[in-house]
PDB file of N, CA and C in Angstrom:
ATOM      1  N   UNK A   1      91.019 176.937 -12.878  1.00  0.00           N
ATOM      2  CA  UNK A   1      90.028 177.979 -13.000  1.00  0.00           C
ATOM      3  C   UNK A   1      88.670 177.464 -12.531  1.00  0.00           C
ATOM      4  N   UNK A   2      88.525 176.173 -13.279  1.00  0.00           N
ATOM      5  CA  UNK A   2      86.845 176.042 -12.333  1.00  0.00           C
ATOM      6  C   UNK A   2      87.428 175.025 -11.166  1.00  0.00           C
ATOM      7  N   UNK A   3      88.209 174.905 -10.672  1.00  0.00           N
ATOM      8  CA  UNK A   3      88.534 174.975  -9.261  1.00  0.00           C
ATOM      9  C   UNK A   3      88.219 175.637  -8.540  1.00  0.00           C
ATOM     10  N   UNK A   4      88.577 176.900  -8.603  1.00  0.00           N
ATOM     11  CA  UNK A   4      88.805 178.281  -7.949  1.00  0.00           C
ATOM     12  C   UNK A   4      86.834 178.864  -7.491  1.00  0.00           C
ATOM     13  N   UNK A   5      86.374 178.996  -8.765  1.00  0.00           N
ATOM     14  CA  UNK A   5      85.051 178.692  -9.163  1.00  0.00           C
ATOM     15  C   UNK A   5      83.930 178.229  -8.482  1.00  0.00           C
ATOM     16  N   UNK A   6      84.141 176.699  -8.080  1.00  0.00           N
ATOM     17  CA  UNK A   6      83.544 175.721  -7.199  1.00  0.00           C
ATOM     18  C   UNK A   6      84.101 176.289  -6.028  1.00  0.00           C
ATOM     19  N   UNK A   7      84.755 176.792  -5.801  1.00  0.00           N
ATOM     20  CA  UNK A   7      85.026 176.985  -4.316  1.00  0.00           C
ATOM     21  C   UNK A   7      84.173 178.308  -4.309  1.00  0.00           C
ATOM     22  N   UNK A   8      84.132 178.981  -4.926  1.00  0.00           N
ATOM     23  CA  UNK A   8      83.684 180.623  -4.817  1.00  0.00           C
ATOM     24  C   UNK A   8      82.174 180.254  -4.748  1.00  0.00           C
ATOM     25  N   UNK A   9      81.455 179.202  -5.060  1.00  0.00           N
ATOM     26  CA  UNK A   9      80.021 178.708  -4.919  1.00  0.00           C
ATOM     27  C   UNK A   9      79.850 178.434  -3.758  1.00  0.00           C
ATOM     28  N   UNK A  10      81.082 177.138  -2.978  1.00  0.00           N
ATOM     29  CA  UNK A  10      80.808 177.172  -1.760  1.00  0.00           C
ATOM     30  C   UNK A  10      80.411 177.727  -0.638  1.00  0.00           C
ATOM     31  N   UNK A  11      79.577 177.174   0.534  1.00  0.00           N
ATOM     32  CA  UNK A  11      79.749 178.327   1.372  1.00  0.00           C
ATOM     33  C   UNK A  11      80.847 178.232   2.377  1.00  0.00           C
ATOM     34  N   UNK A  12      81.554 179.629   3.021  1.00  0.00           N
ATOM     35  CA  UNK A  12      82.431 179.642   3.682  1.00  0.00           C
ATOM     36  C   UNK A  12      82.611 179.276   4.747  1.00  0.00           C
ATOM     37  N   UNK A  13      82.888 177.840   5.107  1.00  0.00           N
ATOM     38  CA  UNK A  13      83.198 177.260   6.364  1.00  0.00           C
ATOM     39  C   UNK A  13      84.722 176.857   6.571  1.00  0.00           C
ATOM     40  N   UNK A  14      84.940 177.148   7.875  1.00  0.00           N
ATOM     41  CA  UNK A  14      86.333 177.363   8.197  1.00  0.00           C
ATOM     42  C   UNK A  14      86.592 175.323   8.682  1.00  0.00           C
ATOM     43  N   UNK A  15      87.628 175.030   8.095  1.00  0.00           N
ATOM     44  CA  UNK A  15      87.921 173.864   8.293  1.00  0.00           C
ATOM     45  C   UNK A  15      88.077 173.460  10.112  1.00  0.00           C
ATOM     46  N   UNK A  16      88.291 172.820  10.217  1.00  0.00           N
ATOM     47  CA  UNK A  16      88.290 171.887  12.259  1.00  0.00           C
ATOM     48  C   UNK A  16      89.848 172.694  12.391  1.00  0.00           C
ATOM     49  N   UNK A  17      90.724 172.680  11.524  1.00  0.00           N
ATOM     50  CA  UNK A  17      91.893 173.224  11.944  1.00  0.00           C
ATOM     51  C   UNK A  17      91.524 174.688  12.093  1.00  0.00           C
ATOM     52  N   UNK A  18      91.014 175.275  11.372  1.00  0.00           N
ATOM     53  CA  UNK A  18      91.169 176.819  11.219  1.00  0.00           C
ATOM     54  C   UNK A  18      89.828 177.351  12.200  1.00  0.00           C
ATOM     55  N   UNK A  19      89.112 176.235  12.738  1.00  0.00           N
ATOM     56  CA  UNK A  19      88.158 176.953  14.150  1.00  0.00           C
ATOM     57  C   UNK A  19      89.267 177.610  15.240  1.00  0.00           C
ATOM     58  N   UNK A  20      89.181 178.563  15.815  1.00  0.00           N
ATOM     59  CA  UNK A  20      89.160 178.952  16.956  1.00  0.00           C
ATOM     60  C   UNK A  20      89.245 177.542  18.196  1.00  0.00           C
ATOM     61  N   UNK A  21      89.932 177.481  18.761  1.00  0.00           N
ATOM     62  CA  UNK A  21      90.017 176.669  19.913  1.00  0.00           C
ATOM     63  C   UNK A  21      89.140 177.265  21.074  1.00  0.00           C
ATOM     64  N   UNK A  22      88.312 176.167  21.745  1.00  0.00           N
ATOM     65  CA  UNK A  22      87.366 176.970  23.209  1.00  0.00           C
ATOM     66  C   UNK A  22      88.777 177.318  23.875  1.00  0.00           C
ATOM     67  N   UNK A  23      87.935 178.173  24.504  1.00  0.00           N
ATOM     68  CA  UNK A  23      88.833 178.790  25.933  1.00  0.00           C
ATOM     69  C   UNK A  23      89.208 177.635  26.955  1.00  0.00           C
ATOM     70  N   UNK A  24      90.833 177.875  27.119  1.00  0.00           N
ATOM     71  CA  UNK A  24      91.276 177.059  28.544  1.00  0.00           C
ATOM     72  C   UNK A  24      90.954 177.536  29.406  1.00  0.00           C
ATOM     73  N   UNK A  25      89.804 177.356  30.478  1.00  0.00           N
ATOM     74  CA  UNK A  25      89.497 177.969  31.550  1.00  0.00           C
ATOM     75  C   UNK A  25      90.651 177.978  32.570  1.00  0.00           C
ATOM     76  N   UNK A  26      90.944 175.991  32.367  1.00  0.00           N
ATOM     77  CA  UNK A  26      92.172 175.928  33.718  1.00  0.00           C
ATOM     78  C   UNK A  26      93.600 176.208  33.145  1.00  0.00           C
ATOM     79  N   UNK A  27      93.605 177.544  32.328  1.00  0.00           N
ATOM     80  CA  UNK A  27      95.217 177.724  31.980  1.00  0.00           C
ATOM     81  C   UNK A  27      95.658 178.905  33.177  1.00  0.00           C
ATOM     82  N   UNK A  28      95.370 179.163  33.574  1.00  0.00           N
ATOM     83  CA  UNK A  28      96.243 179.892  35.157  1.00  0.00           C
ATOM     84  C   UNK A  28      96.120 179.384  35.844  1.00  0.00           C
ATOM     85  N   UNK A  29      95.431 177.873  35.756  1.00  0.00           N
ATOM     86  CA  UNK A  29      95.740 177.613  36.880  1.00  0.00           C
ATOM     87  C   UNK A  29      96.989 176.477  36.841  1.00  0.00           C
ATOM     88  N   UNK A  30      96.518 175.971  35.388  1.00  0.00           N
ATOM     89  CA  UNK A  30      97.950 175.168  34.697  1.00  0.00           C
ATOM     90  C   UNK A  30      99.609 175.867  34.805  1.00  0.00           C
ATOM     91  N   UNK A  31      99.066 176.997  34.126  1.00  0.00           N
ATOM     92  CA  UNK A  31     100.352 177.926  34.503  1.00  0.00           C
ATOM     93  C   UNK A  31     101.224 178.152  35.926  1.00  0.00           C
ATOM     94  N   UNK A  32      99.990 178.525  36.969  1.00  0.00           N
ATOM     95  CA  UNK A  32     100.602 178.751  38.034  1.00  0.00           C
ATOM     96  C   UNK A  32     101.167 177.314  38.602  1.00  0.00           C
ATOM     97  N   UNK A  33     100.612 176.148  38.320  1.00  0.00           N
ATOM     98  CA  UNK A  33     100.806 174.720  38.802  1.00  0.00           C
ATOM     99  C   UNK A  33     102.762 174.591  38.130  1.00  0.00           C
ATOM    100  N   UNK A  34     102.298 174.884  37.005  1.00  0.00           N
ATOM    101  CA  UNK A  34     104.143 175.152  36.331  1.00  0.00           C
ATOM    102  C   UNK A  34     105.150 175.910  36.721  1.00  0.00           C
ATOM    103  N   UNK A  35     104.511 176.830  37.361  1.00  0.00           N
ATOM    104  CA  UNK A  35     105.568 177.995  38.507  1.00  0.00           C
ATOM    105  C   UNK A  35     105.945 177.535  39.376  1.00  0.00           C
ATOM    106  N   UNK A  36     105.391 176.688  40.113  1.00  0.00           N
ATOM    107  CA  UNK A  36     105.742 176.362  41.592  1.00  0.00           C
ATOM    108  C   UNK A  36     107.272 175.839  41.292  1.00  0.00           C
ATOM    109  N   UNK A  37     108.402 176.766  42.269  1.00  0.00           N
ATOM    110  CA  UNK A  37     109.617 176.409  42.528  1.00  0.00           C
ATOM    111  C   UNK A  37     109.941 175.354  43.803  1.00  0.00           C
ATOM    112  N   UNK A  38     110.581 174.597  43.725  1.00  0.00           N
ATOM    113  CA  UNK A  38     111.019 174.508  45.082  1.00  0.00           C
ATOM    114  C   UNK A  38     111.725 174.760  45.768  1.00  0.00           C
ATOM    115  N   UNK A  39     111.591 175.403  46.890  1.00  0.00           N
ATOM    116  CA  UNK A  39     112.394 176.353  47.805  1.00  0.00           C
ATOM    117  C   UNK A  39     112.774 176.148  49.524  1.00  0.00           C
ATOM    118  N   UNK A  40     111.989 174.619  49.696  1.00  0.00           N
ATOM    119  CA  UNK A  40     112.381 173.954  51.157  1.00  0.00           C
ATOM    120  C   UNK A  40     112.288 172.567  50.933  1.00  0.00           C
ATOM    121  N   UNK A  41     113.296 172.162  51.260  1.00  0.00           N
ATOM    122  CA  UNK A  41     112.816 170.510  51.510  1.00  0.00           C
ATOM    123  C   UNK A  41     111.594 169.811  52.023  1.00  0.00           C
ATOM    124  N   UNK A  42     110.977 170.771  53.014  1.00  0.00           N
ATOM    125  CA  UNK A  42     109.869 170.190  53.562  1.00  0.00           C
ATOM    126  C   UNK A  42     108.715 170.430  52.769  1.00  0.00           C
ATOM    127  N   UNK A  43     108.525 171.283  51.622  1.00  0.00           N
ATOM    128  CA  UNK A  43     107.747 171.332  50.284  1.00  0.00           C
ATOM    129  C   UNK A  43     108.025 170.814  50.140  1.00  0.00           C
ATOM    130  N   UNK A  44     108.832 169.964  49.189  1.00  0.00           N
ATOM    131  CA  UNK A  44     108.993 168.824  48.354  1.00  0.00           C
ATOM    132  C   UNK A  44     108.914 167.605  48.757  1.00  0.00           C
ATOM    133  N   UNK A  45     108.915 167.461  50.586  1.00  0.00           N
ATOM    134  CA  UNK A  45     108.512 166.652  50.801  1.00  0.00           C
ATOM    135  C   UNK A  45     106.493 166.267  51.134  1.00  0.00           C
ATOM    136  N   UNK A  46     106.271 166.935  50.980  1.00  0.00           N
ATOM    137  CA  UNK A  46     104.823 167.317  51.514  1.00  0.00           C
ATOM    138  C   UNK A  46     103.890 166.977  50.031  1.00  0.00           C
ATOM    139  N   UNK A  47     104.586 167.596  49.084  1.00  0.00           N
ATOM    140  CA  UNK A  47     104.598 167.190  47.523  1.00  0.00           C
ATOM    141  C   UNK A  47     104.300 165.960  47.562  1.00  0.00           C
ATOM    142  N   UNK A  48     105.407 164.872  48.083  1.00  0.00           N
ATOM    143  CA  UNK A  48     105.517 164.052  47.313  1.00  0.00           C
ATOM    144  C   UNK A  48     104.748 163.114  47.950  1.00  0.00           C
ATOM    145  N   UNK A  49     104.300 163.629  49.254  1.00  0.00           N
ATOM    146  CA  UNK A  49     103.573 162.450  50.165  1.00  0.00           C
ATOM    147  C   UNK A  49     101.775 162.631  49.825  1.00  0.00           C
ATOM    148  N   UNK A  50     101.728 164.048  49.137  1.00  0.00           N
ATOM    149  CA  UNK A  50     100.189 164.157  49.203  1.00  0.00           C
ATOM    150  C   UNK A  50      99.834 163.695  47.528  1.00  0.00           C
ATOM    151  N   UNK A  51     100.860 163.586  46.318  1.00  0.00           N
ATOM    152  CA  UNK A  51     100.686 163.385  45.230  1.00  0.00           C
ATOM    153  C   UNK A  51     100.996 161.949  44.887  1.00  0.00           C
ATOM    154  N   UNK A  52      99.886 161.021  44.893  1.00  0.00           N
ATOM    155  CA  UNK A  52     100.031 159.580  44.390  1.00  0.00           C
ATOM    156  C   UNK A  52     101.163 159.178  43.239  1.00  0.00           C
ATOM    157  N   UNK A  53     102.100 158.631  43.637  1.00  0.00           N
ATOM    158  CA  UNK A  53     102.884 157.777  42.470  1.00  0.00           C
ATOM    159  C   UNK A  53     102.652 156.890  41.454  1.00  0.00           C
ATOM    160  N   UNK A  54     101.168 156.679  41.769  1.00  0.00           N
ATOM    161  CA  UNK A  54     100.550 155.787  40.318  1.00  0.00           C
ATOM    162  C   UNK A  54      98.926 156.322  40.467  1.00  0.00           C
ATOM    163  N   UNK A  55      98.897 156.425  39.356  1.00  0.00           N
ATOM    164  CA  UNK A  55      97.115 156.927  38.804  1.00  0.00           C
ATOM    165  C   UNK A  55      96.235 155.868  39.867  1.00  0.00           C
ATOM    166  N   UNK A  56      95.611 156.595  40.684  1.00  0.00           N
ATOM    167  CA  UNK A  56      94.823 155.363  41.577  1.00  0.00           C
ATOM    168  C   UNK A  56      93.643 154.525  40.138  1.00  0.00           C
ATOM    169  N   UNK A  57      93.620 153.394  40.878  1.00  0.00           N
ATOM    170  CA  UNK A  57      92.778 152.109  40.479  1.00  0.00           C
ATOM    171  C   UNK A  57      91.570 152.331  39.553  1.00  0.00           C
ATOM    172  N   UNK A  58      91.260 151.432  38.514  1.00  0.00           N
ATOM    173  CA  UNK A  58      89.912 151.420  37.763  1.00  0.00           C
ATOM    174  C   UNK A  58      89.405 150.400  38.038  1.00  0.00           C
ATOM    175  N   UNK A  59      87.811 150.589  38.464  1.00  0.00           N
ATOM    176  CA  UNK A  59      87.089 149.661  39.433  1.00  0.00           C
ATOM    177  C   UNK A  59      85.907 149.299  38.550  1.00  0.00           C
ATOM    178  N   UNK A  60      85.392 147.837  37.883  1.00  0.00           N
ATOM    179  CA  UNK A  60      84.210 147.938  37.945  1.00  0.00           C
ATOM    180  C   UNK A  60      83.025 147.579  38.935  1.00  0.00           C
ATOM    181  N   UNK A  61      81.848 148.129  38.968  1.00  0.00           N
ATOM    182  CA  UNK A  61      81.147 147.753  40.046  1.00  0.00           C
ATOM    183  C   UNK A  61      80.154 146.856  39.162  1.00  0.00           C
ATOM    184  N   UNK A  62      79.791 145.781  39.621  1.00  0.00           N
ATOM    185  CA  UNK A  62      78.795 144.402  39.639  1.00  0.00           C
ATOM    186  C   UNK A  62      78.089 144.172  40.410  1.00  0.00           C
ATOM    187  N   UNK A  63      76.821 143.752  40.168  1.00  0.00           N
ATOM    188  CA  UNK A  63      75.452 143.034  40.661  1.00  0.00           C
ATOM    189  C   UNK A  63      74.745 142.042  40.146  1.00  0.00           C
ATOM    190  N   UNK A  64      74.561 141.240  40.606  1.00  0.00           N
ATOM    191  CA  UNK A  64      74.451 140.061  40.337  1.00  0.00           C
ATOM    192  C   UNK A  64      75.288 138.851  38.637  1.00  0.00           C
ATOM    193  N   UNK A  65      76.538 139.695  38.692  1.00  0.00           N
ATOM    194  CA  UNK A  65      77.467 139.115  37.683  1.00  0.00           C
ATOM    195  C   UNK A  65      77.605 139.842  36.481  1.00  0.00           C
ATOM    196  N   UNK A  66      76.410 140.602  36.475  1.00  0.00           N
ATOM    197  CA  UNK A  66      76.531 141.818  35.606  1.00  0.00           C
ATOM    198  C   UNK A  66      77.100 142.814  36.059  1.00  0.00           C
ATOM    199  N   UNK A  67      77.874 143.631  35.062  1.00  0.00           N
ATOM    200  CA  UNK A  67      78.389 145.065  34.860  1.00  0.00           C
ATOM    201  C   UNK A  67      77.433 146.136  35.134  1.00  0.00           C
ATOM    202  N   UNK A  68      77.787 146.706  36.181  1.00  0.00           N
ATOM    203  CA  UNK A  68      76.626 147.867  36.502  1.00  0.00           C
ATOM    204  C   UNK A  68      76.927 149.334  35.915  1.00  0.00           C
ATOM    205  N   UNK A  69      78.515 149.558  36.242  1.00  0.00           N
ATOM    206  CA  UNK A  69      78.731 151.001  35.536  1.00  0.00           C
ATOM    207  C   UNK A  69      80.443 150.512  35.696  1.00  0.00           C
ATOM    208  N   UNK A  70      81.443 150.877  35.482  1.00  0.00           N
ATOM    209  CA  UNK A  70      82.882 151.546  34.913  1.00  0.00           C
ATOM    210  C   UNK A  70      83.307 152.420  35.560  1.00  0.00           C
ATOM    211  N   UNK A  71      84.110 152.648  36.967  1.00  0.00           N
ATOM    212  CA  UNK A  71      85.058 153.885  37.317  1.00  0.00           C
ATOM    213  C   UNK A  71      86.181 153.562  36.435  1.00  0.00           C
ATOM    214  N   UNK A  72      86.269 155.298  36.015  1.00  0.00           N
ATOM    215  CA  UNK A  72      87.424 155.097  35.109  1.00  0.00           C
ATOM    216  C   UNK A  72      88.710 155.645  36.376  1.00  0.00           C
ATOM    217  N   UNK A  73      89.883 155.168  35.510  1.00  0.00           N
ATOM    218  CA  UNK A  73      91.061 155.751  36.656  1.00  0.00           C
ATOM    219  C   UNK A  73      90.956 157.298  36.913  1.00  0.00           C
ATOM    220  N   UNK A  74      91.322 157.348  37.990  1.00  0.00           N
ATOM    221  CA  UNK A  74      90.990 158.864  38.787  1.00  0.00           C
ATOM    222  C   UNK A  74      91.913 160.121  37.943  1.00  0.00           C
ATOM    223  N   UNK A  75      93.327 159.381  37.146  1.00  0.00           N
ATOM    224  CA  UNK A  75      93.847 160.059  36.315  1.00  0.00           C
ATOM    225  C   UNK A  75      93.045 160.646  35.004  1.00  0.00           C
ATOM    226  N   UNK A  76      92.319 160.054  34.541  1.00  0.00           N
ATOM    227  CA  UNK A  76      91.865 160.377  33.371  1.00  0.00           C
ATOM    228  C   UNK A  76      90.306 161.910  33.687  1.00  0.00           C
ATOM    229  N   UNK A  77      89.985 161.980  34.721  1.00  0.00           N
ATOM    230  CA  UNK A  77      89.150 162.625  35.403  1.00  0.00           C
ATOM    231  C   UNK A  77      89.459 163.618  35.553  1.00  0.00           C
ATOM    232  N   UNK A  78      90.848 163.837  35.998  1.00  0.00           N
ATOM    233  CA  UNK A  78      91.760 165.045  36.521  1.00  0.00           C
ATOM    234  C   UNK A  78      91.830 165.817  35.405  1.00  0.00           C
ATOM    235  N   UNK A  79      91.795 166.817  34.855  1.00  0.00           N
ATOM    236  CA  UNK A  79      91.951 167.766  33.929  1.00  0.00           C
ATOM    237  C   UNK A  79      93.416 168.231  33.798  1.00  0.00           C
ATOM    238  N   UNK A  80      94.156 168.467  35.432  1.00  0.00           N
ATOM    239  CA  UNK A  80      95.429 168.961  35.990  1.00  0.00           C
ATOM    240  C   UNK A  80      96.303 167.930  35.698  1.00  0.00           C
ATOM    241  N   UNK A  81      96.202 166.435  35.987  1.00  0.00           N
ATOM    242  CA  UNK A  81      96.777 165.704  35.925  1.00  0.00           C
ATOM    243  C   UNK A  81      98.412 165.781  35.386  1.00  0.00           C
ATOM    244  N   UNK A  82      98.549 166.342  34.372  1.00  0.00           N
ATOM    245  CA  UNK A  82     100.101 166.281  33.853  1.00  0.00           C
ATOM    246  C   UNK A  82     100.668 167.186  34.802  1.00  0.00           C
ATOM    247  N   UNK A  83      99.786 168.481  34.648  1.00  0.00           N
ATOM    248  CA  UNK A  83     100.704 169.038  35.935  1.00  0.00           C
ATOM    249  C   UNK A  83     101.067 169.018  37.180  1.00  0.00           C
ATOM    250  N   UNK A  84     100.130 167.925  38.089  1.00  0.00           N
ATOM    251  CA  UNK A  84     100.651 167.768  38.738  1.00  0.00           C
ATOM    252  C   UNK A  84     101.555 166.709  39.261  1.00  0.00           C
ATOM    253  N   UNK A  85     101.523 165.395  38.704  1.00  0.00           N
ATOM    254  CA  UNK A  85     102.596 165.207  37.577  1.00  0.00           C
ATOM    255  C   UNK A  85     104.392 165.380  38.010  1.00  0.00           C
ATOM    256  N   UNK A  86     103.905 166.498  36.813  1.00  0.00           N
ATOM    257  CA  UNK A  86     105.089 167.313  36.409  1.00  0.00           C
ATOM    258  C   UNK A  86     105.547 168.093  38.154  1.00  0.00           C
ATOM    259  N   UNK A  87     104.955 168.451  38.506  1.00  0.00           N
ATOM    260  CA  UNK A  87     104.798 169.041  40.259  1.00  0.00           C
ATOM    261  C   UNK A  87     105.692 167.908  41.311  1.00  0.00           C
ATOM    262  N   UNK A  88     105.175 166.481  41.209  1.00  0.00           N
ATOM    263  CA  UNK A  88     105.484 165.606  42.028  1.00  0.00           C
ATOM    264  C   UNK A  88     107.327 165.328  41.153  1.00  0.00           C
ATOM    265  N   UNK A  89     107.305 165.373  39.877  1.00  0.00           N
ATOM    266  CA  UNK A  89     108.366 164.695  39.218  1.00  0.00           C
ATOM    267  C   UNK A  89     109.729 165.758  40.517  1.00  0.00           C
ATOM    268  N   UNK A  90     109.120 167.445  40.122  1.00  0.00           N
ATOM    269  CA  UNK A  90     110.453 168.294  40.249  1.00  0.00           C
ATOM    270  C   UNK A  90     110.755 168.299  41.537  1.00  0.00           C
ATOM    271  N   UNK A  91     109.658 168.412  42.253  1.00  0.00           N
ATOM    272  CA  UNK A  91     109.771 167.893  43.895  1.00  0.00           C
ATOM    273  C   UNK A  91     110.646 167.013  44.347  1.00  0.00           C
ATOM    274  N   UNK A  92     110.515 165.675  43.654  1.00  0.00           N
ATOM    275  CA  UNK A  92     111.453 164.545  43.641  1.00  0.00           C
ATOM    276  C   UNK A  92     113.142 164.603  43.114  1.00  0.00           C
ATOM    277  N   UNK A  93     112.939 165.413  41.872  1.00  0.00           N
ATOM    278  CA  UNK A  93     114.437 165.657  41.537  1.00  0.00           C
ATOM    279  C   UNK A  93     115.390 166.966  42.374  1.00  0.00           C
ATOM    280  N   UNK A  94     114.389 167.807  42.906  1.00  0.00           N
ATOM    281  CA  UNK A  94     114.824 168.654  44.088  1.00  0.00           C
ATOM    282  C   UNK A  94     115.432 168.095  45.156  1.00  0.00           C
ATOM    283  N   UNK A  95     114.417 166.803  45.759  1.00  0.00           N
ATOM    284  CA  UNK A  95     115.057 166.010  47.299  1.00  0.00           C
ATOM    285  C   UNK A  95     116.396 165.326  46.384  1.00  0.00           C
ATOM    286  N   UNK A  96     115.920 164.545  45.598  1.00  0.00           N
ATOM    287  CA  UNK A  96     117.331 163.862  44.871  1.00  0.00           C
ATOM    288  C   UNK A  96     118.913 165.046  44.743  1.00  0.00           C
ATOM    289  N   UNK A  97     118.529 165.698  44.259  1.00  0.00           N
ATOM    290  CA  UNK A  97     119.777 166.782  43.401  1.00  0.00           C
ATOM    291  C   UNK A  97     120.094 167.506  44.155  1.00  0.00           C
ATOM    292  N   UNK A  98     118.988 168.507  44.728  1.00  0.00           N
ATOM    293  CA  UNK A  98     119.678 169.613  45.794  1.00  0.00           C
ATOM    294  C   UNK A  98     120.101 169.342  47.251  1.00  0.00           C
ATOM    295  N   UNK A  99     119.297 168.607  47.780  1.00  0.00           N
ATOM    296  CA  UNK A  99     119.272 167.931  49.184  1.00  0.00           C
ATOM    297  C   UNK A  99     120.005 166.590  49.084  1.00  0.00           C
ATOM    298  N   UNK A 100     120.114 165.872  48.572  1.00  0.00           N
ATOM    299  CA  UNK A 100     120.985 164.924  48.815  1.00  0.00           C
ATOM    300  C   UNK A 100     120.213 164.057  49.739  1.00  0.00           C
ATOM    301  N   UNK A 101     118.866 163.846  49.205  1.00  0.00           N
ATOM    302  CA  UNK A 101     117.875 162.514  49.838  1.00  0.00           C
ATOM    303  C   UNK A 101     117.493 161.652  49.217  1.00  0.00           C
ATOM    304  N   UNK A 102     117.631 160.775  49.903  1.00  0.00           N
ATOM    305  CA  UNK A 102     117.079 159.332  49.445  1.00  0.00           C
ATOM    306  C   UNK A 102     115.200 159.237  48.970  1.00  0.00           C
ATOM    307  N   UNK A 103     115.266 159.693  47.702  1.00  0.00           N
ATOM    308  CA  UNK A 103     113.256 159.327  47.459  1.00  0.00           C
ATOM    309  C   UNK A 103     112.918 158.323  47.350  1.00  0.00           C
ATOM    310  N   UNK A 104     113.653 156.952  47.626  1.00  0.00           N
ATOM    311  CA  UNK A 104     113.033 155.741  47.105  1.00  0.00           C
ATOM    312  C   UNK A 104     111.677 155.937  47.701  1.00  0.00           C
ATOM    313  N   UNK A 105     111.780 155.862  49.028  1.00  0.00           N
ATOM    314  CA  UNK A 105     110.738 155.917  49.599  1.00  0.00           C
ATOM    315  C   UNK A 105     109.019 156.339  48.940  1.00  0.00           C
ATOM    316  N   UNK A 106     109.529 157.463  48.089  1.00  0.00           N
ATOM    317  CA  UNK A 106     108.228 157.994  47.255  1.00  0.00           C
ATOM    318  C   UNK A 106     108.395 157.271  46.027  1.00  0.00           C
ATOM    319  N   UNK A 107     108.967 156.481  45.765  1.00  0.00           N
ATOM    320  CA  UNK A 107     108.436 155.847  44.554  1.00  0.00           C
ATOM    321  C   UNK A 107     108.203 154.345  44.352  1.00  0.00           C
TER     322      UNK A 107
END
């Protein structure tokens, strides 16, 4: 009862879980990135040659032995990143499964 009480004094703030989430701006474009079928070999090959197989490099830059600033990996930057990703993975299991090609090459 004076549980109930103390809370009824409180003021009403909605906990971090029970906020509203901001808006995904890039969810159509996430979405549409998840649609893409593959439907020619030469997509999936074009896929796989323009989508890097490893998160390019984290670089620091130095002057005179000191640390000047931190590039972080180009993956972590990308917002899209999983999906495209996920884009390069199905591309690859397309040449593998449907076509009957050799991907070493892309990986």
């Amino acid at each position: 009862m004076l549980k109930s009480f103390i809370f009824s004094l409180a003021p009403n703030k909605k906990s971090p879980q029970q906020q509203s989430p901001s808006p995904d701006i890039l969810s159509p474009l996430r979405q549409r990135l998840n649609r893409i079928e593959m439907q020619h070999p030469a997509q999936a090959h074009l896929i796989c040659q323009l989508i890097p197989t490893q998160c390019p490099f984290a670089k620091n830059i130095r002057l005179g032995g000191m640390m000047q600033f931190n590039i972080p990996p180009l993956c972590k930057l990308n917002p899209l990143y999983e999906e495209v990703v996920s884009l390069r993975f199905r591309a690859l299991c397309y040449l593998a499964e449907e076509c009957s090609v050799d991907v070493c090459r892309y990986c």
